[in-house]
PDB file of N, CA and C in Angstrom:
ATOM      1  N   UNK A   1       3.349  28.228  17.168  1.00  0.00           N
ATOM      2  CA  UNK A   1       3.723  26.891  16.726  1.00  0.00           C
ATOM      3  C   UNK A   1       3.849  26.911  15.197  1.00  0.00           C
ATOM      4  N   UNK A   2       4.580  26.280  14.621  1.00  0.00           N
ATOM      5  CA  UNK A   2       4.993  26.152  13.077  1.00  0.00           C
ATOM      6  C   UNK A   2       4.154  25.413  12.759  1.00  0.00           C
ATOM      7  N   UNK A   3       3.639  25.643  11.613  1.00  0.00           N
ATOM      8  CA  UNK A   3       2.660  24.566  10.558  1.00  0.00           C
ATOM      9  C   UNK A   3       3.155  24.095   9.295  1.00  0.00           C
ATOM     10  N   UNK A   4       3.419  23.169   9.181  1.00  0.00           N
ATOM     11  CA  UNK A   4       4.243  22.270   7.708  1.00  0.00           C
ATOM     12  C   UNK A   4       3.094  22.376   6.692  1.00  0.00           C
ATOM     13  N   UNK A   5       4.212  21.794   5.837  1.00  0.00           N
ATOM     14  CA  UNK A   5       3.062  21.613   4.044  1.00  0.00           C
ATOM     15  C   UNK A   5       3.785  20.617   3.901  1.00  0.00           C
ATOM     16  N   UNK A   6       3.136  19.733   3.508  1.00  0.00           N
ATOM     17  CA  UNK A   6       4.017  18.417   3.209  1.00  0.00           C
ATOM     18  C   UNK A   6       3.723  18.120   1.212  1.00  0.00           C
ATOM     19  N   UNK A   7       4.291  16.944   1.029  1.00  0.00           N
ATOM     20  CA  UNK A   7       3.806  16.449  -0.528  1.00  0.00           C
ATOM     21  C   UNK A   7       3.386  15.404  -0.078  1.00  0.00           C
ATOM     22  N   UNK A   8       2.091  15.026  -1.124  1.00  0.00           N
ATOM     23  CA  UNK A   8       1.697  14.107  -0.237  1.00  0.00           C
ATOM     24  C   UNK A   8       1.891  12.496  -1.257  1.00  0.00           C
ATOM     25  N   UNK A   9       1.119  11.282  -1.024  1.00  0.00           N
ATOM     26  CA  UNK A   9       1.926  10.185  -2.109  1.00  0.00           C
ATOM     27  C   UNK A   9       1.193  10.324  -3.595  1.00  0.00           C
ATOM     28  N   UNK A  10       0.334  11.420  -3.863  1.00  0.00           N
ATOM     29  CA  UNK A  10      -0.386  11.601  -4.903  1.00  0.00           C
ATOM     30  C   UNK A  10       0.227  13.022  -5.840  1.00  0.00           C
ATOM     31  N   UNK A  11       1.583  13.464  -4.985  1.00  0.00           N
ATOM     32  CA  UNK A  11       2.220  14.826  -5.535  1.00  0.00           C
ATOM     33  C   UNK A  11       2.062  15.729  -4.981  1.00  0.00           C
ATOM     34  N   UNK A  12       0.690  15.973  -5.021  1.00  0.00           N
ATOM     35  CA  UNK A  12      -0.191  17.643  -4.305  1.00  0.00           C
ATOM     36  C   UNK A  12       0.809  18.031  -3.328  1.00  0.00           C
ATOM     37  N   UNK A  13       0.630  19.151  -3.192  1.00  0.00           N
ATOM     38  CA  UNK A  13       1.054  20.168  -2.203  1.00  0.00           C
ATOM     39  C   UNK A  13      -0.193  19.886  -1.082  1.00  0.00           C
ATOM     40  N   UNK A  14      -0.187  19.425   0.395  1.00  0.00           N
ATOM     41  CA  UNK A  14      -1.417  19.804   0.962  1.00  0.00           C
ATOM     42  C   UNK A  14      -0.550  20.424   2.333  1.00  0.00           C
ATOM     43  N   UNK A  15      -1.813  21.179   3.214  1.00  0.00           N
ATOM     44  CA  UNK A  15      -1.462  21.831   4.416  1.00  0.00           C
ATOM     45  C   UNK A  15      -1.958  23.104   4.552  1.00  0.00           C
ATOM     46  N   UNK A  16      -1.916  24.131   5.058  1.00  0.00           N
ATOM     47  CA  UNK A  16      -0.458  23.910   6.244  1.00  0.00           C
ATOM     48  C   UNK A  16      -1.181  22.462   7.831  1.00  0.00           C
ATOM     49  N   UNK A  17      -0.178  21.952   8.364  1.00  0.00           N
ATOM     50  CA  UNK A  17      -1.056  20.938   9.004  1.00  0.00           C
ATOM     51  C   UNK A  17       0.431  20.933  10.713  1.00  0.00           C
ATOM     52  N   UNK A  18      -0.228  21.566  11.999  1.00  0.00           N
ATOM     53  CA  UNK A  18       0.488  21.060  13.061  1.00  0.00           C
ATOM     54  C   UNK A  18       1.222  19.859  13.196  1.00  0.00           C
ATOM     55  N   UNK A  19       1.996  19.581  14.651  1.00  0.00           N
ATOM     56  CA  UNK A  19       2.458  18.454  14.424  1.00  0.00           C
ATOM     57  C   UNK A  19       1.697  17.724  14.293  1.00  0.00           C
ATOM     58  N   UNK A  20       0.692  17.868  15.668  1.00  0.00           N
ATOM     59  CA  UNK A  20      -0.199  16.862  15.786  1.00  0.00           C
ATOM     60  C   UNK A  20      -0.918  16.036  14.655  1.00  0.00           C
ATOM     61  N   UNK A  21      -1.183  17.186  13.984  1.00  0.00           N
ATOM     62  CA  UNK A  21      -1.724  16.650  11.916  1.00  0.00           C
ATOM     63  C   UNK A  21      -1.077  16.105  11.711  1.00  0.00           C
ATOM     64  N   UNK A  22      -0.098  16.441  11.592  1.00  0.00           N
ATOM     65  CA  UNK A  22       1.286  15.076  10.649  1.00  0.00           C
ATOM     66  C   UNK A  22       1.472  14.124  11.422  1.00  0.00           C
ATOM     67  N   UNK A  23       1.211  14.170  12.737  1.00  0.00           N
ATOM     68  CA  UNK A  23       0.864  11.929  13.246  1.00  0.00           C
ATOM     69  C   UNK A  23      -0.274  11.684  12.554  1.00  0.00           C
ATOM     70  N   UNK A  24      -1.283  12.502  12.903  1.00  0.00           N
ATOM     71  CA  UNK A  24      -3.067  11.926  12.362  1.00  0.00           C
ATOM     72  C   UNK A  24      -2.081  11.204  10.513  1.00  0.00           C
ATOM     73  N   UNK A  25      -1.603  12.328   9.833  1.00  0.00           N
ATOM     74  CA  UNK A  25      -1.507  11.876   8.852  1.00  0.00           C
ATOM     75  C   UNK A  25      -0.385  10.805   8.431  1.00  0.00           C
ATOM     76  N   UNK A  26      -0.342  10.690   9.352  1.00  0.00           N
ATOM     77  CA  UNK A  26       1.357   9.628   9.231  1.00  0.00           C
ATOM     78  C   UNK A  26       2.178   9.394   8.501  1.00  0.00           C
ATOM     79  N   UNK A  27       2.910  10.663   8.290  1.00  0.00           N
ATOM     80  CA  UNK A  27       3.751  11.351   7.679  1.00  0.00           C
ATOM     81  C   UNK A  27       5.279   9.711   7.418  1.00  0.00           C
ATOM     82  N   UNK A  28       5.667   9.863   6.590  1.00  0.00           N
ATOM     83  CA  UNK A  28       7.034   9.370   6.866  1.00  0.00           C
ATOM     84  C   UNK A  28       8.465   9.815   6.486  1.00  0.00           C
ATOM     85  N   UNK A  29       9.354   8.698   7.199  1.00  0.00           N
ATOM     86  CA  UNK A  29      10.495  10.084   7.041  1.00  0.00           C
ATOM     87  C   UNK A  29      11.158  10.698   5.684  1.00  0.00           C
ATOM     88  N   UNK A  30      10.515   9.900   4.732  1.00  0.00           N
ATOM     89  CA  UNK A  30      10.597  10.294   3.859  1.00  0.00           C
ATOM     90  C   UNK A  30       9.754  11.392   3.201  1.00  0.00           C
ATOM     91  N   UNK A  31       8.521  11.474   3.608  1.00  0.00           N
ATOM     92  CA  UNK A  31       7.853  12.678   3.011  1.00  0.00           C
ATOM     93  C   UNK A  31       8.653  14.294   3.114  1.00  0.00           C
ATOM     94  N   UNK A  32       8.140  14.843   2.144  1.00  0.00           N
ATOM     95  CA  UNK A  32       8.708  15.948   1.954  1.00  0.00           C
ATOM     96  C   UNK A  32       8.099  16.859   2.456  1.00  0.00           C
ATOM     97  N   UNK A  33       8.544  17.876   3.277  1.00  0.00           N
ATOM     98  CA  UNK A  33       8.531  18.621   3.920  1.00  0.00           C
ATOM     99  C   UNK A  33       8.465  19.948   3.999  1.00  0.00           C
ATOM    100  N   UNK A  34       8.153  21.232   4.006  1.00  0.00           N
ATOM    101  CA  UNK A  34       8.131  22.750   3.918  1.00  0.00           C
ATOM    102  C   UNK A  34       7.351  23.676   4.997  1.00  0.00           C
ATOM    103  N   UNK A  35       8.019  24.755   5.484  1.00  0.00           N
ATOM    104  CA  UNK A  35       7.332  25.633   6.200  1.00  0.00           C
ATOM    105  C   UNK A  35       7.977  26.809   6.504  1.00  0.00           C
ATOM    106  N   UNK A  36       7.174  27.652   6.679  1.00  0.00           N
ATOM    107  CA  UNK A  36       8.059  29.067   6.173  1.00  0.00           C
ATOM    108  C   UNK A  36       8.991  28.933   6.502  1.00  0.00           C
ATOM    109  N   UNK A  37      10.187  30.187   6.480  1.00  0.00           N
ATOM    110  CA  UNK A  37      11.352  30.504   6.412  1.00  0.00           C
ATOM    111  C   UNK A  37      12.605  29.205   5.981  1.00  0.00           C
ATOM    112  N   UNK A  38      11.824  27.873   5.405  1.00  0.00           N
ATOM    113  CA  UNK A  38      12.755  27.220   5.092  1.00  0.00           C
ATOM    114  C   UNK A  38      13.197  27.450   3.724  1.00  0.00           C
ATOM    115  N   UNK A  39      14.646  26.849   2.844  1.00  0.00           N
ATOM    116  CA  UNK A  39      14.617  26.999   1.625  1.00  0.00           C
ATOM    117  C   UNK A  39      13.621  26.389   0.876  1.00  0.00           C
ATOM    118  N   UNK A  40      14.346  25.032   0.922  1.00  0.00           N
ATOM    119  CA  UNK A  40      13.442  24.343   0.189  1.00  0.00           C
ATOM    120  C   UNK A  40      12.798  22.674   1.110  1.00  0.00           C
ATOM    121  N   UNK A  41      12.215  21.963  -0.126  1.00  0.00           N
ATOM    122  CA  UNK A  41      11.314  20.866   0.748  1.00  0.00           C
ATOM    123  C   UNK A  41      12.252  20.203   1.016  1.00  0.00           C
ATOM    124  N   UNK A  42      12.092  19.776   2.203  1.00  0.00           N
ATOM    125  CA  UNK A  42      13.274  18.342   2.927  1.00  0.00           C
ATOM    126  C   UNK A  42      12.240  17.617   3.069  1.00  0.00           C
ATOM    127  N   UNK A  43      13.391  15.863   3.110  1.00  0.00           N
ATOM    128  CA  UNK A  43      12.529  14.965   4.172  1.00  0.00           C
ATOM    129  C   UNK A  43      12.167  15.200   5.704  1.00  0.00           C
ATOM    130  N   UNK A  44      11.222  14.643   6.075  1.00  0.00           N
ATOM    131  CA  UNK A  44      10.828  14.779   7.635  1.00  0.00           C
ATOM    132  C   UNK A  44      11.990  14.466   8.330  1.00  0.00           C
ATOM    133  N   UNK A  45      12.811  13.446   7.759  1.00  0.00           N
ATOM    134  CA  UNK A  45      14.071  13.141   9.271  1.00  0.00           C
ATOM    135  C   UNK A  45      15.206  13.483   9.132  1.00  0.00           C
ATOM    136  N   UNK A  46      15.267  15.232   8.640  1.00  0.00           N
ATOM    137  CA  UNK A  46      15.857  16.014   8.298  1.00  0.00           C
ATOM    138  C   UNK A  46      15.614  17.111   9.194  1.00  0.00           C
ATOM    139  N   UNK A  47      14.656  17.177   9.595  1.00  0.00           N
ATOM    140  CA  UNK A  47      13.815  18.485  10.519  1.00  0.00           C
ATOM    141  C   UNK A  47      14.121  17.870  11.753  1.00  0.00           C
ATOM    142  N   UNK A  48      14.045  18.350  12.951  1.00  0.00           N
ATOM    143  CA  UNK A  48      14.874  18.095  14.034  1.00  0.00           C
ATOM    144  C   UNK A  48      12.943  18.581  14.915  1.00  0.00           C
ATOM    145  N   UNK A  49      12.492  19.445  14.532  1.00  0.00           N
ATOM    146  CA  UNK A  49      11.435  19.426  15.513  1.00  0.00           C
ATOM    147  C   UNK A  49      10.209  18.296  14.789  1.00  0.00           C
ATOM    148  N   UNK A  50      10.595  17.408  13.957  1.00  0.00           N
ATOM    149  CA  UNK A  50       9.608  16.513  13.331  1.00  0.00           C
ATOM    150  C   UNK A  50       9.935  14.999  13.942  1.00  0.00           C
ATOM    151  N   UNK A  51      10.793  15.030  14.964  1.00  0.00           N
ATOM    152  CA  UNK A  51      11.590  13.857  15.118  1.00  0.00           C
ATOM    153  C   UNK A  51      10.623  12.871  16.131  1.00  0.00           C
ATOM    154  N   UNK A  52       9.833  13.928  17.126  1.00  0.00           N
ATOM    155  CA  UNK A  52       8.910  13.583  17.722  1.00  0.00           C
ATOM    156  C   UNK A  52       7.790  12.893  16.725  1.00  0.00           C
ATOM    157  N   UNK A  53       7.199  13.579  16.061  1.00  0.00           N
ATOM    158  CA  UNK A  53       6.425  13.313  15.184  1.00  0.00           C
ATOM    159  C   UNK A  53       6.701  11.522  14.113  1.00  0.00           C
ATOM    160  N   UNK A  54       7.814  11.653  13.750  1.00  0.00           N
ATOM    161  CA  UNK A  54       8.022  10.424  13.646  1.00  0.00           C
ATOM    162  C   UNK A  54       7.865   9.300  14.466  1.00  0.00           C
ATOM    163  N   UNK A  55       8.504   9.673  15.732  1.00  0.00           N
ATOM    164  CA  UNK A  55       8.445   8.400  16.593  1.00  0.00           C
ATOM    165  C   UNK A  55       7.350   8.279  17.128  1.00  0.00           C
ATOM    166  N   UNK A  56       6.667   8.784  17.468  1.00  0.00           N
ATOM    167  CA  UNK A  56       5.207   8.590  17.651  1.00  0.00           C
ATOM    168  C   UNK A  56       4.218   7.815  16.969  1.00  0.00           C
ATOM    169  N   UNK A  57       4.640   8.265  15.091  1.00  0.00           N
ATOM    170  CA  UNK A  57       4.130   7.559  14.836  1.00  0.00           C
ATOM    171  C   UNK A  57       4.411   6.328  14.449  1.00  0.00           C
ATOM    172  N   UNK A  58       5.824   6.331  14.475  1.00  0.00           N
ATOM    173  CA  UNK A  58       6.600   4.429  14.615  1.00  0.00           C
ATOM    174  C   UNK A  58       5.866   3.712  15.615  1.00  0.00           C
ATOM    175  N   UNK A  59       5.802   4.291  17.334  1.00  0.00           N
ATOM    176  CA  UNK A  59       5.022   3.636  18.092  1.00  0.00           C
ATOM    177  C   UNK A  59       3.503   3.440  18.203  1.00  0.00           C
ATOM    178  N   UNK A  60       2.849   4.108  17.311  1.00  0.00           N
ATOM    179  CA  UNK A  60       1.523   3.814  17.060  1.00  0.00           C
ATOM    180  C   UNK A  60       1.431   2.758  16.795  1.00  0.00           C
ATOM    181  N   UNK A  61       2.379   2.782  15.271  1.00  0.00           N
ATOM    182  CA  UNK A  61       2.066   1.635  13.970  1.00  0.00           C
ATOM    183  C   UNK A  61       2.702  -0.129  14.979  1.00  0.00           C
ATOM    184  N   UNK A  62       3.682   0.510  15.620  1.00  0.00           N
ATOM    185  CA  UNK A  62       4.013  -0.734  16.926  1.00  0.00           C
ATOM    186  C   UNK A  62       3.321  -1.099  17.218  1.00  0.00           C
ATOM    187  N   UNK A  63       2.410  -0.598  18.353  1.00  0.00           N
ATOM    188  CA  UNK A  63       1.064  -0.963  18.723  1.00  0.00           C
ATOM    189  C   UNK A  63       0.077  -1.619  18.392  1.00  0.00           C
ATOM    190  N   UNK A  64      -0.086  -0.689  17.312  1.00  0.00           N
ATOM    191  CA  UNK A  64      -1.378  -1.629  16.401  1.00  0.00           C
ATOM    192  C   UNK A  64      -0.707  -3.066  15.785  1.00  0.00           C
ATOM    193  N   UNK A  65       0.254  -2.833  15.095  1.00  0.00           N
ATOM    194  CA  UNK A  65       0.555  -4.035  14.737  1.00  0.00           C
ATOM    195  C   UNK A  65       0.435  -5.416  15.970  1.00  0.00           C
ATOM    196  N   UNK A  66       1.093  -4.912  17.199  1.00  0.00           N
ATOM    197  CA  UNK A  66       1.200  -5.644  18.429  1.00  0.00           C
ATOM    198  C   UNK A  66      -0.103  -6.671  18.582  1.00  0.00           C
ATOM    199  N   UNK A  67      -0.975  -5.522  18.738  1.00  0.00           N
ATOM    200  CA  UNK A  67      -2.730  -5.703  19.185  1.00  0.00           C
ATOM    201  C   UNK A  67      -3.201  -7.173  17.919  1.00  0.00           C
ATOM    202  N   UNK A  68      -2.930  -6.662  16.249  1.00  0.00           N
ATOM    203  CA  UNK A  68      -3.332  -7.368  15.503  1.00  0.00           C
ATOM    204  C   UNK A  68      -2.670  -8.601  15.397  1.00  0.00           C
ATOM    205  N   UNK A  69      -1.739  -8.817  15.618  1.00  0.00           N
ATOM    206  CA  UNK A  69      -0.546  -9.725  16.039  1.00  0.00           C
ATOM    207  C   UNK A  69      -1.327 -10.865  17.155  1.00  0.00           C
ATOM    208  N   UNK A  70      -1.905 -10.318  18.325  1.00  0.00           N
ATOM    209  CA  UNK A  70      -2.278 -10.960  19.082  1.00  0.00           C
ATOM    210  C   UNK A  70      -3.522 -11.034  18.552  1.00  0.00           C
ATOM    211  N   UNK A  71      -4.815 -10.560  18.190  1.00  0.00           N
ATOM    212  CA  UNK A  71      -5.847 -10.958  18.300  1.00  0.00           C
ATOM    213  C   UNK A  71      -5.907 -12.061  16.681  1.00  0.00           C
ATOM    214  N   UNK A  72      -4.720 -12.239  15.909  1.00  0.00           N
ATOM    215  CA  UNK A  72      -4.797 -12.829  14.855  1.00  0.00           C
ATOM    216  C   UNK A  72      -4.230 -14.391  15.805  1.00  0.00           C
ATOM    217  N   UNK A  73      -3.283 -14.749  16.732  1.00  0.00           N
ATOM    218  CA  UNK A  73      -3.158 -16.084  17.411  1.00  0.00           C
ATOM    219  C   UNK A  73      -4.410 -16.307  18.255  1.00  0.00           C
ATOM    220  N   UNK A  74      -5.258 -15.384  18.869  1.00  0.00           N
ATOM    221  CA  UNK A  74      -5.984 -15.648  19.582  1.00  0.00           C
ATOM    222  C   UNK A  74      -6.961 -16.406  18.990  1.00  0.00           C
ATOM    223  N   UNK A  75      -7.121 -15.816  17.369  1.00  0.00           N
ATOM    224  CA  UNK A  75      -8.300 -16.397  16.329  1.00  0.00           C
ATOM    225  C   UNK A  75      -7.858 -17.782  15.744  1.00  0.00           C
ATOM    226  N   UNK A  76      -6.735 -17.761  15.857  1.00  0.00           N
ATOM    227  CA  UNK A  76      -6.276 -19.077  15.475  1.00  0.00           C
ATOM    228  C   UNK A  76      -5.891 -20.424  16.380  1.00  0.00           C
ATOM    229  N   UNK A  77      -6.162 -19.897  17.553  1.00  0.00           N
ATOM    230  CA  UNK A  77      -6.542 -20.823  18.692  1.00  0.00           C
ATOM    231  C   UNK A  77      -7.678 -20.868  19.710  1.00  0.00           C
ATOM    232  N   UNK A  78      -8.849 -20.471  18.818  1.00  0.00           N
ATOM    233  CA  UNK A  78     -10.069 -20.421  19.137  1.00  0.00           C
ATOM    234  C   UNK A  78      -9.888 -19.730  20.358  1.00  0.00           C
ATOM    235  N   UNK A  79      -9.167 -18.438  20.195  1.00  0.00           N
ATOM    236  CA  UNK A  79      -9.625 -17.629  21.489  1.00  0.00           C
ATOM    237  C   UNK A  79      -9.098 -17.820  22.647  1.00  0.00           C
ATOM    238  N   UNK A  80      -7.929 -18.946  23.267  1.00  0.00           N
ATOM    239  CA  UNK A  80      -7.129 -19.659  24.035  1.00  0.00           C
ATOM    240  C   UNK A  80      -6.207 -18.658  24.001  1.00  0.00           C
ATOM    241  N   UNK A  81      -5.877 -18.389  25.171  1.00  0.00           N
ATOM    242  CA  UNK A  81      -4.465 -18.155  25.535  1.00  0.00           C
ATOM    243  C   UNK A  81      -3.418 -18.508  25.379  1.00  0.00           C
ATOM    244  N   UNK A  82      -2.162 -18.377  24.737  1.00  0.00           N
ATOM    245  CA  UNK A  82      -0.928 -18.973  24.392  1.00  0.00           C
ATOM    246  C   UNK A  82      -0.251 -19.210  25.264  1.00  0.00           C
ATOM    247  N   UNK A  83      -0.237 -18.040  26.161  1.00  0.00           N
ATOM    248  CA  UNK A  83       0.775 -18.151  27.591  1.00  0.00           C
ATOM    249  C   UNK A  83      -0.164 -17.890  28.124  1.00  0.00           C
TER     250      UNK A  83
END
C-alpha cells in the first residue's frame, strides 16, 4: 500500500501517513500531496487513488454536521420532536 506525505496548514512536511491516516487527518482537496515515485507535490483531487479518501471524508463531515443540526433544534425545542 502507498503512504503519502502531505503539507500540512502550518507548512511542515508531515508523514508518511496511509489512506486511512489521511481521513483520521482530514486531508482536503486542496492539501498538498507527495509519495514516492511522484514528481512533485499535487493537490489531493489530483491523485485518483485519494478520491476515496476525500469522499469519505466529505461524508463524515455530512454526518456530523447532520447529527449537530438535529440535536441543536432538538435543544431549541426543549427536546420535542419536529416531525
Amino acid at each position: 500500500m502507498m503512504e503519502y506525505f502531505i503539507i500540512e496548514n502550518n507548512g511542515q512536511q508531515a508523514g508518511p501517513f496511509s489512506l486511512e491516516q489521511l481521513v483520521q487527518k482530514a486531508i482536503t482537496p486542496e492539501t498538498l500531496v507527495w509519495a514516492q515515485g511522484m514528481k512533485d507535490w499535487t493537490p489531493a483531487w489530483k491523485i485518483a487513488e485519494l478520491k476515496t479518501v476525500l469522499e469519505t471524508i466529505e461524508a463524515i463531515k455530512a454526518n456530523t454536521a447532520n447529527k449537530e443540526n438535529a440535536a441543536g433544534l432538538l435543544c431549541l425545542h426543549g427536546g420535542r420532536r419536529l416531525l
